[in-house]
C-alpha atoms as a PDB file:
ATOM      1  CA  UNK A   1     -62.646 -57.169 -35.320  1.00  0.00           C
ATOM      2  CA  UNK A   2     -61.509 -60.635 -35.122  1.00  0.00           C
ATOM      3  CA  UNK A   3     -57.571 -59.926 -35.378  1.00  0.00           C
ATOM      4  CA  UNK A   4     -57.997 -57.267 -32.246  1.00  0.00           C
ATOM      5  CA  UNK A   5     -59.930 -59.959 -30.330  1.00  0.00           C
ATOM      6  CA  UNK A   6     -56.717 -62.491 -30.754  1.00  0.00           C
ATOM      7  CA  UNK A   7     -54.173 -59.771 -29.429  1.00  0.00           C
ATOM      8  CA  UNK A   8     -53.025 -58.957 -32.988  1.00  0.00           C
ATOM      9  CA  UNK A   9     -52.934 -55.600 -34.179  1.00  0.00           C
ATOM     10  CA  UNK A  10     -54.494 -54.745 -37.391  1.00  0.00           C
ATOM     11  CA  UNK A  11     -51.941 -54.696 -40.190  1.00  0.00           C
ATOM     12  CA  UNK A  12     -49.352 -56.424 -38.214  1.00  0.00           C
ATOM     13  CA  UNK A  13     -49.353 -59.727 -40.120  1.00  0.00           C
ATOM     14  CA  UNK A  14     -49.807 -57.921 -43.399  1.00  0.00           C
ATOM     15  CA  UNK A  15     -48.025 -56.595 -46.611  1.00  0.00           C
ATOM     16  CA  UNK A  16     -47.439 -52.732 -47.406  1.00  0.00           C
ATOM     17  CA  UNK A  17     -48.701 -52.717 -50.924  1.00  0.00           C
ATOM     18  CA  UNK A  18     -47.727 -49.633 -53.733  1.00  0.00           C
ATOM     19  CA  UNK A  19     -50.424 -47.148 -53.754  1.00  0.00           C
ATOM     20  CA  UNK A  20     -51.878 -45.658 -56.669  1.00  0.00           C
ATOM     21  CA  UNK A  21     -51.675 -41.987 -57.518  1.00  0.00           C
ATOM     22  CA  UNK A  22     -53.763 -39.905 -58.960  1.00  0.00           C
ATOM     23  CA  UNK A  23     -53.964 -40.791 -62.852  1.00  0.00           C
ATOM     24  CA  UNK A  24     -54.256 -44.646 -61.376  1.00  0.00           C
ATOM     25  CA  UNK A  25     -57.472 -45.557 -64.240  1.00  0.00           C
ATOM     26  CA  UNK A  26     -58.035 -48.337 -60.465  1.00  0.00           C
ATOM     27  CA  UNK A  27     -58.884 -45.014 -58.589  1.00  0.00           C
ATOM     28  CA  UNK A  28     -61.290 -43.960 -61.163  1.00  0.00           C
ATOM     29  CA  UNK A  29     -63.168 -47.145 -61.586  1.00  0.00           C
ATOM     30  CA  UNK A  30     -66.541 -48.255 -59.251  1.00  0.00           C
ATOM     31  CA  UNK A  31     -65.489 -51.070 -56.929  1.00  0.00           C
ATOM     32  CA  UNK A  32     -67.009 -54.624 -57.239  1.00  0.00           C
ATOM     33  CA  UNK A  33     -69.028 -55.975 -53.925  1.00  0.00           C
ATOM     34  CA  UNK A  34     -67.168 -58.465 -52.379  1.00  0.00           C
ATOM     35  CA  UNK A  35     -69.097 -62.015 -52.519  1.00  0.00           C
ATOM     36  CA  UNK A  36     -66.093 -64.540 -51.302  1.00  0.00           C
ATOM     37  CA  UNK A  37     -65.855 -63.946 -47.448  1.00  0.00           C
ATOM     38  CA  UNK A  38     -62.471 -66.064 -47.318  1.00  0.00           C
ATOM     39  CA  UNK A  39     -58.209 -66.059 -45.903  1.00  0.00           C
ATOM     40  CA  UNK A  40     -57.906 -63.754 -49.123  1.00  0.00           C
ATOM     41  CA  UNK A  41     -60.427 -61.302 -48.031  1.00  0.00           C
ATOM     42  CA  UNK A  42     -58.924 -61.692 -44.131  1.00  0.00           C
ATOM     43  CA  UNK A  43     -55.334 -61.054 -45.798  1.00  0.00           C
ATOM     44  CA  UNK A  44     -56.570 -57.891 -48.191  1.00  0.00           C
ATOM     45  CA  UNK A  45     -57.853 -56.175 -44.526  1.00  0.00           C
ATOM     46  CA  UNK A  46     -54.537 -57.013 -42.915  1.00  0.00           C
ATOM     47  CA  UNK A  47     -52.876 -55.231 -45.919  1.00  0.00           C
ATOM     48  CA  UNK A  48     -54.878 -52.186 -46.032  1.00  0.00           C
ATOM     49  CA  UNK A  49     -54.379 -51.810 -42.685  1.00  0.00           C
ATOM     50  CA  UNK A  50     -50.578 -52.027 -42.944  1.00  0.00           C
ATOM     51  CA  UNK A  51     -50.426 -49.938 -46.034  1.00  0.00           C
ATOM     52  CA  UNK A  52     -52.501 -47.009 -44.306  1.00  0.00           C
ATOM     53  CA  UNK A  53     -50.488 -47.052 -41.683  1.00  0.00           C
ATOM     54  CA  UNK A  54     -46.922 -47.462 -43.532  1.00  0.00           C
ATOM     55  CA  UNK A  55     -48.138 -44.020 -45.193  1.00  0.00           C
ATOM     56  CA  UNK A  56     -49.235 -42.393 -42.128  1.00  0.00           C
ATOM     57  CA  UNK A  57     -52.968 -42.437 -43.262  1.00  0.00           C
ATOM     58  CA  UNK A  58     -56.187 -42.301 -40.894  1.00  0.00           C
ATOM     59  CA  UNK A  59     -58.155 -44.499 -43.630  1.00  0.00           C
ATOM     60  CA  UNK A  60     -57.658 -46.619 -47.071  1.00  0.00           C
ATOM     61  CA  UNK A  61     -59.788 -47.999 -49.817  1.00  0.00           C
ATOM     62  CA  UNK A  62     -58.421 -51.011 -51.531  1.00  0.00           C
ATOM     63  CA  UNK A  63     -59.003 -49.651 -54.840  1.00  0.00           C
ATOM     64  CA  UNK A  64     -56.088 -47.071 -53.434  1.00  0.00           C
ATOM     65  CA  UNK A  65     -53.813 -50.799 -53.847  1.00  0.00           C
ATOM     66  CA  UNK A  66     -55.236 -51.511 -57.005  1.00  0.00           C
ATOM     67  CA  UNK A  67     -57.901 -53.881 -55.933  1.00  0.00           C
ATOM     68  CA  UNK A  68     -61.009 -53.304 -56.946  1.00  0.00           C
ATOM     69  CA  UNK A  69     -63.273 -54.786 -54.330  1.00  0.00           C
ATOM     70  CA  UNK A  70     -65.835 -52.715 -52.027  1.00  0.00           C
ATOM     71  CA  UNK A  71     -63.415 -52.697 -48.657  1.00  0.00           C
ATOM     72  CA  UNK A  72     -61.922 -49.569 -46.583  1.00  0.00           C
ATOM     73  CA  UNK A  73     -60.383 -49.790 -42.991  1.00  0.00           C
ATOM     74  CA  UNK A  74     -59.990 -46.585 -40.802  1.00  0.00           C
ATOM     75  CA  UNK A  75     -57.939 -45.478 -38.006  1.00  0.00           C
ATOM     76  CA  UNK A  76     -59.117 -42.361 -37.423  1.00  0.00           C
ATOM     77  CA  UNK A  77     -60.220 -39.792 -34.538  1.00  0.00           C
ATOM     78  CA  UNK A  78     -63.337 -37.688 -34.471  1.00  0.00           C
ATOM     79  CA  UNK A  79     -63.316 -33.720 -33.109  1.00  0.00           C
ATOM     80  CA  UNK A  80     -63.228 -35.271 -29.781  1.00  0.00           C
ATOM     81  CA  UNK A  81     -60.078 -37.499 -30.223  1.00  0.00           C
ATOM     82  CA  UNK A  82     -61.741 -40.507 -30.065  1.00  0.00           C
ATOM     83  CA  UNK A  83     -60.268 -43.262 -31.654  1.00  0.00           C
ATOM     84  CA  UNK A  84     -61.929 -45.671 -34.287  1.00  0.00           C
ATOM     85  CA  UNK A  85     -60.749 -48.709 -35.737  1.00  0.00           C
ATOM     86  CA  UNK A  86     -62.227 -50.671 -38.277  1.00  0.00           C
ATOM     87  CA  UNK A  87     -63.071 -52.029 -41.498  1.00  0.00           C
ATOM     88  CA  UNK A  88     -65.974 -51.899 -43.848  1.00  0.00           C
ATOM     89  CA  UNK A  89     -66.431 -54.721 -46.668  1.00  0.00           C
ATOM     90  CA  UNK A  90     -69.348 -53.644 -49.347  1.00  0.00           C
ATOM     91  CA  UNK A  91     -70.453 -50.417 -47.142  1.00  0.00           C
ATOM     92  CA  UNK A  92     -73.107 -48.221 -48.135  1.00  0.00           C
ATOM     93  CA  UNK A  93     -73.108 -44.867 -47.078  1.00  0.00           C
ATOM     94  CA  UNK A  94     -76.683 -45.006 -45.545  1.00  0.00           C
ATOM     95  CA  UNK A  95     -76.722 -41.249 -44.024  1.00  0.00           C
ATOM     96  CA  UNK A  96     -74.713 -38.054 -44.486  1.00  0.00           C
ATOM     97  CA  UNK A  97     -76.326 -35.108 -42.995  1.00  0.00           C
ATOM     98  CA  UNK A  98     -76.053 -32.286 -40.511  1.00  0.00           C
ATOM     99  CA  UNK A  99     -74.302 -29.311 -41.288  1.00  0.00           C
ATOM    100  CA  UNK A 100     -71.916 -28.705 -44.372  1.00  0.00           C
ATOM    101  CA  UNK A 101     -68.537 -28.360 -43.121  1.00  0.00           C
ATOM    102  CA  UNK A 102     -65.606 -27.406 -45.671  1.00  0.00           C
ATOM    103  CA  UNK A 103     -62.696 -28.958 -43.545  1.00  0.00           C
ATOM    104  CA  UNK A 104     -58.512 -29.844 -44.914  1.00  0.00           C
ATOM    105  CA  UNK A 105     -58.602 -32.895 -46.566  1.00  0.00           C
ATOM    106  CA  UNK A 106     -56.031 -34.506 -48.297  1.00  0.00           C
ATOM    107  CA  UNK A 107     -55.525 -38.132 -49.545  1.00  0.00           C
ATOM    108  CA  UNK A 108     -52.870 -41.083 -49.768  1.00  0.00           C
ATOM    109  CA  UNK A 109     -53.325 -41.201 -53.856  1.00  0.00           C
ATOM    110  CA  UNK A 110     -52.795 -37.166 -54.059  1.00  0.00           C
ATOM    111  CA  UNK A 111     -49.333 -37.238 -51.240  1.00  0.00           C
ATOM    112  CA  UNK A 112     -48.789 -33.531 -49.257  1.00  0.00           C
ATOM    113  CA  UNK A 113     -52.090 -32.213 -51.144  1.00  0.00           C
ATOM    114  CA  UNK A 114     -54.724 -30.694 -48.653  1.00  0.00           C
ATOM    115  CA  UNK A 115     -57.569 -28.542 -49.673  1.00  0.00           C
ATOM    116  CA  UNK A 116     -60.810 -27.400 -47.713  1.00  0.00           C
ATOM    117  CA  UNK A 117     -63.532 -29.833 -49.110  1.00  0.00           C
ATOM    118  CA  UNK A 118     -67.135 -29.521 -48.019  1.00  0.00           C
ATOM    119  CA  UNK A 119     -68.651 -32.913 -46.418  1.00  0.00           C
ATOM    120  CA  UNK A 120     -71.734 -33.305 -44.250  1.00  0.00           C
ATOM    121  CA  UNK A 121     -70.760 -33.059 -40.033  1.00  0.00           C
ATOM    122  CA  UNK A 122     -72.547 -36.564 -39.560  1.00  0.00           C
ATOM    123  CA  UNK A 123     -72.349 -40.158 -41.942  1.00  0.00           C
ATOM    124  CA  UNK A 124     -73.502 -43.421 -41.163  1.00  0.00           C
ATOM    125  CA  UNK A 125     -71.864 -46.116 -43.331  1.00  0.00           C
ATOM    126  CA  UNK A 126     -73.205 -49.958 -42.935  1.00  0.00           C
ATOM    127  CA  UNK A 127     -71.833 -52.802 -44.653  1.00  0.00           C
ATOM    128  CA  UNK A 128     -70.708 -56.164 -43.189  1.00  0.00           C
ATOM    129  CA  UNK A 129     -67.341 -57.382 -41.598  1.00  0.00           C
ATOM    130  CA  UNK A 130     -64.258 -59.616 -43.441  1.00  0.00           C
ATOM    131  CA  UNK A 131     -66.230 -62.873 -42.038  1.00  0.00           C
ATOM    132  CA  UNK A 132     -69.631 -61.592 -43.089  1.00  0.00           C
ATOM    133  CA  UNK A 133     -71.027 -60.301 -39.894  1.00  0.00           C
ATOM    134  CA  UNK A 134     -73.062 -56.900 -40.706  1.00  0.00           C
ATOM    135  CA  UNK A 135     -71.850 -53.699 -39.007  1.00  0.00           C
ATOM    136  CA  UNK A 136     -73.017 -50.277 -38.819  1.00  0.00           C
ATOM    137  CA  UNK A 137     -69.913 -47.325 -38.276  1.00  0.00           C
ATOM    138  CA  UNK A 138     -71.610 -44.131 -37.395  1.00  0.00           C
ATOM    139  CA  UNK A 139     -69.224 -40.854 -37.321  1.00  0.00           C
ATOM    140  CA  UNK A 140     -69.394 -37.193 -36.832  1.00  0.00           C
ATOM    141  CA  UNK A 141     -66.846 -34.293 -37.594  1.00  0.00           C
ATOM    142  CA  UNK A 142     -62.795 -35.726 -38.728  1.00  0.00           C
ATOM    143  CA  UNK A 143     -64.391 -39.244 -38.784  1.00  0.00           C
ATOM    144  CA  UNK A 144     -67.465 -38.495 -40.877  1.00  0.00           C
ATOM    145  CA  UNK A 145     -65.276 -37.064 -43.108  1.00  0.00           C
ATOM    146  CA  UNK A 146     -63.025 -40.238 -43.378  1.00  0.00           C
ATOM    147  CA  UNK A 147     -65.846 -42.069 -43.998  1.00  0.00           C
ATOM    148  CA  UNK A 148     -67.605 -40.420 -46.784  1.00  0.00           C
ATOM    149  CA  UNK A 149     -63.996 -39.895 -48.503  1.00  0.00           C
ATOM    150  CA  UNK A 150     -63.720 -43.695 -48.204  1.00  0.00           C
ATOM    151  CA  UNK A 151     -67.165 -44.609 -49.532  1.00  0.00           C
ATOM    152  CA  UNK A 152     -66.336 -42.035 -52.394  1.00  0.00           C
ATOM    153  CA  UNK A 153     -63.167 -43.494 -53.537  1.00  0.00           C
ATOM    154  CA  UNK A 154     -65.296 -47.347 -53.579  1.00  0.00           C
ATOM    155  CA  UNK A 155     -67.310 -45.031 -56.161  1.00  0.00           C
ATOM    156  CA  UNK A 156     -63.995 -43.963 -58.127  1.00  0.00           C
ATOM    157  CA  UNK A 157     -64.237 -40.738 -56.904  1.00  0.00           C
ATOM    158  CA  UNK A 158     -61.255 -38.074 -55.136  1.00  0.00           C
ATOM    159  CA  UNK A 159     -61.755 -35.678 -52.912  1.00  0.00           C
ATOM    160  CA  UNK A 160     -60.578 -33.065 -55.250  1.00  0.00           C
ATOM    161  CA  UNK A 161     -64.361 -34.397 -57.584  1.00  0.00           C
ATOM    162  CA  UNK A 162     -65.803 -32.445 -54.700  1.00  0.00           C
ATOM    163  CA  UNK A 163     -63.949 -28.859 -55.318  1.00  0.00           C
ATOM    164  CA  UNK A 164     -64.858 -26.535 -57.484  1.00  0.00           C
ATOM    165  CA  UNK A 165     -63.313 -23.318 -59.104  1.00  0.00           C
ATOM    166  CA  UNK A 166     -60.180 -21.875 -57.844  1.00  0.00           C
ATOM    167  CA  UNK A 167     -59.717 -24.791 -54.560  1.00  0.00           C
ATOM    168  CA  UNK A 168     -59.968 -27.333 -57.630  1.00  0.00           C
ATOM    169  CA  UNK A 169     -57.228 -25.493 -59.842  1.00  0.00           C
ATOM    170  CA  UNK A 170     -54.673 -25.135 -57.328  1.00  0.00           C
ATOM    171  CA  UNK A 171     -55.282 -28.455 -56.305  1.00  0.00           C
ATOM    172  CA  UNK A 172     -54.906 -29.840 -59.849  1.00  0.00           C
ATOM    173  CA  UNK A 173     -51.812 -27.468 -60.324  1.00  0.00           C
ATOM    174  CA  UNK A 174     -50.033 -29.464 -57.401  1.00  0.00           C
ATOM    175  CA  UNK A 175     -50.555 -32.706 -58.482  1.00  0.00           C
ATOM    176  CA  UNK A 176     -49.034 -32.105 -61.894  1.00  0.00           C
ATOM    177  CA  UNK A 177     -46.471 -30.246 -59.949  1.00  0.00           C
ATOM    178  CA  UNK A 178     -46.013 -32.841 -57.502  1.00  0.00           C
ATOM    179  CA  UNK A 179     -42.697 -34.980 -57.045  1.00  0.00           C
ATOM    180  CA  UNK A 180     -44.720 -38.289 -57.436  1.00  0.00           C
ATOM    181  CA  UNK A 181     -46.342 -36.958 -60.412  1.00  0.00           C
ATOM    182  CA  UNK A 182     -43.044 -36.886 -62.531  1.00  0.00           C
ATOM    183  CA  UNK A 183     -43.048 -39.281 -65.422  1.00  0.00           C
ATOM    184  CA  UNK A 184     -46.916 -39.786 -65.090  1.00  0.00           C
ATOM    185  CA  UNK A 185     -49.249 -38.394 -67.878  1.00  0.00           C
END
């Protein structure tokens, strides 16, 4: 990442942006694949990365700031507390496999909500860099979880899309419960 190469840590020169909560119609709606590889595309990484980390997140989609462009970054360890760093601009999720693991998730859009959501042990997400250079992020475990949850949300999906029955109800029955939720429809 150009920015680490330069001494600067990610999200240091950017802007903490509001997220969107659940209800958010952005969260909902596919992402658009980025085509301008330009300072505005630079400046939306440096904000993600200083809005996931203002809310104590391991990973952020910039439709979670209301922009609607195909970009996540991640700060996140794997099972074995390795750290990655990154960003992804128009990523595919190219593999998800291995074993089915129903692990705690939560999400910045759904704030203190946490329920065990099955994802595949193993993803391999490819896409390009902020100045256009391609990039492939394989993860397994905690990571390969952050990715696929981040590749979802570019799809205007939630992690709660992937519960069913009585982990989606309670779930649901937080959020409307929630303290951010007051006011909200």
């Amino acid at each position: 990442m150009a920015a680490m190469r330069n001494g600067a840590i990610p999200g240091s020169r950017g802007t903490v942006r509001p997220l969107r909560l659940l209800g958010d119609q952005a969260l909902r709606a596919p992402c658009e694949e980025v085509g301008d590889f330009d300072a505005a595309l630079a400046r939306l990484v440096e904000d993600l990365f200083a809005t996931m980390y203002a809310a104590g997140g391991v990973g952020l989609a910039a439709n979670q700031i209301g922009v609607g462009l195909r970009v996540f970054v991640y700060d996140c360890p794997d099972d074995e507390d390795r750290r990655h760093l990154g960003h992804v601009v128009n990523p595919r999720l190219a593999e998800a496999d291995g074993v089915t693991v129903r692990g705690t998730e939560g999400c910045l859009s759904l704030p203190g909500i946490e329920s065990g959501t099955p994802r595949f042990d193993r993803a391999v997400v490819e896409g390009v860099t902020a100045t256009g250079e391609p990039v492939r992020v394989e993860g397994s475990g905690f990571f390969a979880r952050c990715l696929q949850h981040e590749c979802d949300h570019l799809d205007g999906g939630l992690f709660l899309d992937r519960l069913d029955g009585l982990r989606r109800r309670r779930v649901l029955w937080a959020a409307r419960r929630a303290p951010w939720a007051r006011g909200r429809a």
